[in-house]
C-alpha atoms as a PDB file:
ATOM      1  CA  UNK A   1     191.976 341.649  57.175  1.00  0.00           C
ATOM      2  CA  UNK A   2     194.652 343.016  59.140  1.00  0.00           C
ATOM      3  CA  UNK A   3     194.657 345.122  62.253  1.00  0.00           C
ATOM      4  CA  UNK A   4     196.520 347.699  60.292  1.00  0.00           C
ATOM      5  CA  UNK A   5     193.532 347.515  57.095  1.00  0.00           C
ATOM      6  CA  UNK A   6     191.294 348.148  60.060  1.00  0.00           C
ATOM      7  CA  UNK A   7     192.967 351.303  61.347  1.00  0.00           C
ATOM      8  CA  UNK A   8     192.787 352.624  57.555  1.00  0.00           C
ATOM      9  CA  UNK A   9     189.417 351.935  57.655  1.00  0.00           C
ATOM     10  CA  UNK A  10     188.553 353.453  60.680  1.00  0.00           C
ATOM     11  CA  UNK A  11     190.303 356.776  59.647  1.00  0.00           C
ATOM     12  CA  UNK A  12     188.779 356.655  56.208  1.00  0.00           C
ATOM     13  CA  UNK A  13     185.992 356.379  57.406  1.00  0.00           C
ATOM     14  CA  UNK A  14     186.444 359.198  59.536  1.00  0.00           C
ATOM     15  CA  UNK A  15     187.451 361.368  56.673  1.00  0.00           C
ATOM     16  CA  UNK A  16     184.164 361.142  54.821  1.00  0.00           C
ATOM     17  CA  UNK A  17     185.983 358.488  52.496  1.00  0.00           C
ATOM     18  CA  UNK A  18     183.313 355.704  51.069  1.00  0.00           C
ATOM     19  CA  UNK A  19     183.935 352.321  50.525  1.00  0.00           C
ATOM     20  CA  UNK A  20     185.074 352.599  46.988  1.00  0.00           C
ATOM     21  CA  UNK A  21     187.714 354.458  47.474  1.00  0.00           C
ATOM     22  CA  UNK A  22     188.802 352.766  50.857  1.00  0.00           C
ATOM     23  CA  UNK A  23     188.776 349.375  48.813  1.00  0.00           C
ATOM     24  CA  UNK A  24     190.831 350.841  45.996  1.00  0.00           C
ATOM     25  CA  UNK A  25     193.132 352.191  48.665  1.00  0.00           C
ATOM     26  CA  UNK A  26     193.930 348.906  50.647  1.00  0.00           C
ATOM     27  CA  UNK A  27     193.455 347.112  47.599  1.00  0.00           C
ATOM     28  CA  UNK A  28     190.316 344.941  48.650  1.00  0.00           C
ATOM     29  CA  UNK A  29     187.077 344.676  46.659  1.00  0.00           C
ATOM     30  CA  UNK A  30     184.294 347.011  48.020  1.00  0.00           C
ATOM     31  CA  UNK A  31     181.834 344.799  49.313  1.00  0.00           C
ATOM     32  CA  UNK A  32     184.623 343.099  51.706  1.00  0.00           C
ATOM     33  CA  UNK A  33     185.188 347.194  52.949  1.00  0.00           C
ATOM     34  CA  UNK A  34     181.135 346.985  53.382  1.00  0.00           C
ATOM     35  CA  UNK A  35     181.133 343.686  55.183  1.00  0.00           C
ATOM     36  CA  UNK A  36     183.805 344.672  57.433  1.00  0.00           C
ATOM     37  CA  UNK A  37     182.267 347.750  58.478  1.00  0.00           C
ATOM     38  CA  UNK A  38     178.489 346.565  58.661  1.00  0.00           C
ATOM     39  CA  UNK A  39     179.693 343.229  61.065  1.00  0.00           C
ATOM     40  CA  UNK A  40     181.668 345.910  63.196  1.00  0.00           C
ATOM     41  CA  UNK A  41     179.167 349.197  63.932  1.00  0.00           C
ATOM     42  CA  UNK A  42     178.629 350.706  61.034  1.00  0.00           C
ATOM     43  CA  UNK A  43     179.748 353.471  59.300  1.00  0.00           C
ATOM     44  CA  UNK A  44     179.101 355.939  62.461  1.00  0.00           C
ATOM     45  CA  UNK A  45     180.386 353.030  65.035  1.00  0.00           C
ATOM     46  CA  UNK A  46     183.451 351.113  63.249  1.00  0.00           C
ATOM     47  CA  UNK A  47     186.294 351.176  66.065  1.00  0.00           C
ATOM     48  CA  UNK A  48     189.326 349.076  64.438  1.00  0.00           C
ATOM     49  CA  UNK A  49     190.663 347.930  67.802  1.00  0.00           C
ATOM     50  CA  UNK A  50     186.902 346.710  68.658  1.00  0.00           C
ATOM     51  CA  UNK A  51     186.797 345.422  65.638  1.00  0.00           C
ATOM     52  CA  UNK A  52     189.766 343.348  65.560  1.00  0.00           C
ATOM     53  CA  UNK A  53     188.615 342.431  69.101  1.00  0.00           C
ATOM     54  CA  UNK A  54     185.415 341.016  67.422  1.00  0.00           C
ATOM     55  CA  UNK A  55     187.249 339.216  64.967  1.00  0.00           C
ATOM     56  CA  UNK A  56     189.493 337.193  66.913  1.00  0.00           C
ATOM     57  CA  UNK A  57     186.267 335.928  68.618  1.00  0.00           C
ATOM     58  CA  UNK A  58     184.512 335.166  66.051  1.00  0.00           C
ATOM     59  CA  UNK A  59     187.354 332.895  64.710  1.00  0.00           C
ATOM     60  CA  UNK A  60     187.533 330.869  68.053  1.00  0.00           C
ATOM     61  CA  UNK A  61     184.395 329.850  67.974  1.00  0.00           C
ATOM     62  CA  UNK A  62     183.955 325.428  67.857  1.00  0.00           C
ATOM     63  CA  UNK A  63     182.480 323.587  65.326  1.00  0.00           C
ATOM     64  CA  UNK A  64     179.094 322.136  66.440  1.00  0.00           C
ATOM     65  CA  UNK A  65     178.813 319.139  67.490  1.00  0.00           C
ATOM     66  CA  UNK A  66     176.873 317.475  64.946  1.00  0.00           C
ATOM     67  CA  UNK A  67     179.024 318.418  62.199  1.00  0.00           C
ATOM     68  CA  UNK A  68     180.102 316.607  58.969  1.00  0.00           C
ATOM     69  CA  UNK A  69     183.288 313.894  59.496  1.00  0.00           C
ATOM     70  CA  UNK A  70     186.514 314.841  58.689  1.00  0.00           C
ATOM     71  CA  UNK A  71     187.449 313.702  55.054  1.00  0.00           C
ATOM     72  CA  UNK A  72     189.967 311.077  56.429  1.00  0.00           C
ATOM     73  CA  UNK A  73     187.655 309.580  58.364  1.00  0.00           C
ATOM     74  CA  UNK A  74     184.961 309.606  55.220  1.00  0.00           C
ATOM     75  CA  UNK A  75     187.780 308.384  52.750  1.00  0.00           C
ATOM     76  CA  UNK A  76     188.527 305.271  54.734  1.00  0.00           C
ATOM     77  CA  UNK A  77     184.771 303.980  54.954  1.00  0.00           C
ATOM     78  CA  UNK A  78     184.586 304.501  51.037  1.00  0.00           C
ATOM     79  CA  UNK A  79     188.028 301.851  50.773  1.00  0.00           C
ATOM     80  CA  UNK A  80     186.179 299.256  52.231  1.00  0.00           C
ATOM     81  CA  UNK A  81     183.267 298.751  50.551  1.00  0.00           C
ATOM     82  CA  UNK A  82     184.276 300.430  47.207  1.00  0.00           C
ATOM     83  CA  UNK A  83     186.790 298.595  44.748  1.00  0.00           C
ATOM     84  CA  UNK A  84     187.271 302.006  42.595  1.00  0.00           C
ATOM     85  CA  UNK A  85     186.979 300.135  39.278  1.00  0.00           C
ATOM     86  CA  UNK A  86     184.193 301.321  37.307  1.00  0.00           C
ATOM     87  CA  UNK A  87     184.159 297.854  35.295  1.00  0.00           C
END
C-alpha cells in the first residue's frame, strides 16, 4: 500500500466512509482496507503518516535465526545424493 492509499484512507475514514466503499475507491479488496486500518489504530486512531511509519518498520525486521536454508543452498545437497532418475 502506498503512502498516498494511506492518506485516502485516513480522509475516508474521516468522512464517515466504510471500508467498502474505501476499497472500491482505491481499488483494493475490503478486508486489505480492514487490515490496514486494524494493524494501524483503528478506525478512530488510523494516522497515514504513522502508519506508513509503522510499515516501513515492520518490513525491516530480520529473519530469525533459526530459519529454513535458502533454496540454493537446499538444491545443492539434493544433487549429491539424488541421481533424479526415477528408474
Amino acid at each position: 500500500m502506498t503512502r498516498q492509499d494511506r492518506q485516502h484512507i485516513a480522509a475516508a475514514l474521516a468522512d464517515g466512509v466504510g471500508y467498502a466503499e474505501i476499497g472500491r475507491r482505491l481499488g483494493r479488496p475490503t478486508s486489505t482496507v480492514s487490515r490496514e486500518v486494524a494493524r494501524n489504530g483503528g478506525p478512530g486512531g488510523y494516522r497515514a503518516d504513522q502508519a506508513q511509519l509503522a510499515t516501513g518498520r515492520r518490513v525491516r525486521r530480520r529473519r530469525p535465526s533459526g530459519a529454513a536454508p535458502a533454496r540454493g543452498a537446499t538444491r545443492g545437497r539434493c544433487g549429491a545424493s539424488w541421481s533424479g532418475s526415477l528408474t
